[in-house]
Protein backbone atom coordinates (compact mmCIF):
# COMPACT_ATOMS: atom_id res chain seq x y z
CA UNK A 1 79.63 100.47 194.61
CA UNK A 2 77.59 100.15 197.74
CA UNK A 3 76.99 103.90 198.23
CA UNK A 4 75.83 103.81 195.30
CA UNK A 5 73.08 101.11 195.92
CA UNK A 6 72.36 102.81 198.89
CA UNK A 7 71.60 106.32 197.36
CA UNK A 8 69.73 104.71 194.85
CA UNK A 9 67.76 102.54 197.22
CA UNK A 10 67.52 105.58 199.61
CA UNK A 11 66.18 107.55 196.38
CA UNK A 12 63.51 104.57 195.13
CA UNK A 13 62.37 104.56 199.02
CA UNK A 14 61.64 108.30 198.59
CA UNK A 15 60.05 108.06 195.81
CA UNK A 16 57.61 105.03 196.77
CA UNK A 17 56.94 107.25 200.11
CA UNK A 18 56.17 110.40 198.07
CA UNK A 19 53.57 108.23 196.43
CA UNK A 20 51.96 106.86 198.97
CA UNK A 21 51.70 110.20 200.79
CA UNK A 22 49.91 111.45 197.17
CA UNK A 23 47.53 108.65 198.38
CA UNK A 24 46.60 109.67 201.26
CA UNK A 25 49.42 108.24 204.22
CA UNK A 26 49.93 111.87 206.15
CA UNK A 27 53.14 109.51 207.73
CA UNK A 28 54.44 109.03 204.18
CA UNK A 29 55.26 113.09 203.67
CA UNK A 30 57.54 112.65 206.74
CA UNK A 31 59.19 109.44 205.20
CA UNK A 32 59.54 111.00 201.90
CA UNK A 33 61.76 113.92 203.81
CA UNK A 34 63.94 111.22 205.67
CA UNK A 35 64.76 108.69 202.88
CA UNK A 36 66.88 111.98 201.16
CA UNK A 37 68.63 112.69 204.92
CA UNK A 38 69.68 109.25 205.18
CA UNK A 39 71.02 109.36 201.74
CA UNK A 40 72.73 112.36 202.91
CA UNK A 41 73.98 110.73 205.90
CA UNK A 42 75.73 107.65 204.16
CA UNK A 43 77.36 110.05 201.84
CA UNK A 44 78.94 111.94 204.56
CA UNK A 45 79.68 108.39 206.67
CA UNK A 46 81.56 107.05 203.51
CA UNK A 47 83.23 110.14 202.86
CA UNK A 48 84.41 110.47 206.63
CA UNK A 49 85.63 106.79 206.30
CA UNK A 50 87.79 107.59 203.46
CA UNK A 51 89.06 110.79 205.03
CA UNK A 52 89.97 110.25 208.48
CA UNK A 53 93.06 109.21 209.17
CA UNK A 54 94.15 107.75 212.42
CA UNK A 55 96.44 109.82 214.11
CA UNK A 56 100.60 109.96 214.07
CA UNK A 57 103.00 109.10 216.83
CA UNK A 58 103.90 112.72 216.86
CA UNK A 59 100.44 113.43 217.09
CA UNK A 60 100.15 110.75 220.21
CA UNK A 61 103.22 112.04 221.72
CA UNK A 62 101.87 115.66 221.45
CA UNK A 63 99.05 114.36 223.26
CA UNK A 64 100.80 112.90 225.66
CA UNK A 65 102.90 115.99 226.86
CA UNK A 66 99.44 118.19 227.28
CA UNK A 67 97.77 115.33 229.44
CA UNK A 68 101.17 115.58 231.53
CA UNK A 69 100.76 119.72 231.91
CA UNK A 70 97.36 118.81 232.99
CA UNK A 71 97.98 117.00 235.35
CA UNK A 72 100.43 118.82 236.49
CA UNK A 73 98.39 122.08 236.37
CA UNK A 74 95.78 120.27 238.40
CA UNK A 75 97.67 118.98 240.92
CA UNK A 76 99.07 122.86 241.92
CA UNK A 77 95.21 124.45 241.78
CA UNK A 78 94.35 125.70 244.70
CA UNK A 79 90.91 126.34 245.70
CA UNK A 80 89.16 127.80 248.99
CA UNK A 81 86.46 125.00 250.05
CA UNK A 82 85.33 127.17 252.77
CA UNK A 83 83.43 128.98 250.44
CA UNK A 84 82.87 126.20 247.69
CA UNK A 85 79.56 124.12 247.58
CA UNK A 86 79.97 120.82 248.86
CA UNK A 87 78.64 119.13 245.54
CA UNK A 88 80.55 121.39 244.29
CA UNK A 89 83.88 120.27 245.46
CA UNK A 90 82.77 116.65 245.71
CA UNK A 91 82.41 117.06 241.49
CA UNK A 92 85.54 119.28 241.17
CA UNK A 93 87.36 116.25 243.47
CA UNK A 94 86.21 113.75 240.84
CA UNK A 95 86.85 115.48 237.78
CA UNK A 96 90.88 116.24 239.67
CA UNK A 97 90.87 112.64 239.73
CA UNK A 98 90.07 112.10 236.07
CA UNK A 99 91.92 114.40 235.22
CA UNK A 100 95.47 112.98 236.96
CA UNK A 101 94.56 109.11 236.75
CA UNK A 102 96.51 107.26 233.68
CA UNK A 103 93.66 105.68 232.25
CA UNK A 104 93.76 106.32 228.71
CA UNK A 105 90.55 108.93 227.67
CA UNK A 106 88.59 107.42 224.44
CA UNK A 107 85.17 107.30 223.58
CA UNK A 108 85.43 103.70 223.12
CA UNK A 109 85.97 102.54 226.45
């Protein structure tokens, strides 16, 4: 029910700015093109909500075992730092540490 209030509203908005922009308002022709895109965009938000689905233990567990061969695979790399940059291997240092630490990696932290 609320999408739909929102495409309509998004649609009316359109409309109004498409008017206005008849009128004379050279900012109304852009407003007119955005109103649709944010229809668009809480079509696809809703439709993502209803569609993701959080993901399984096996999933989790899967994950799990390729952050372990990561770190793993990290930990054996060998590199030559006589001939690496030393920003370079200061940034490859840091991103080894990421890589191996056992903080948990989400966007939301």
């Amino acid at each position: 029910m609320l999408l739909v209030v929102w495409v309509v509203g998004c649609g009316l908005a359109a409309w109004w700015q498409v008017g206005r922009a008849i009128g004379g308002n050279q900012y109304s022709y852009l407003y007119a093109v955005e109103w649709p895109v944010f229809a668009v965009a809480g079509i696809f938000g809703w439709w993502a909500l209803l569609h993701t689905e959080p993901p399984t233990e096996a999933a989790r567990e899967e994950r799990r075992a390729h952050e372990q061969r990561l770190r793993a695979a990290v930990q054996t790399e060998k590199r030559d730092r006589a001939t690496e940059d030393p920003e370079l291997a200061a940034y490859n240092d840091h991103l080894a540490e990421l890589a191996t630490s056992d903080r948990r990696k989400t966007w939301r932290h």
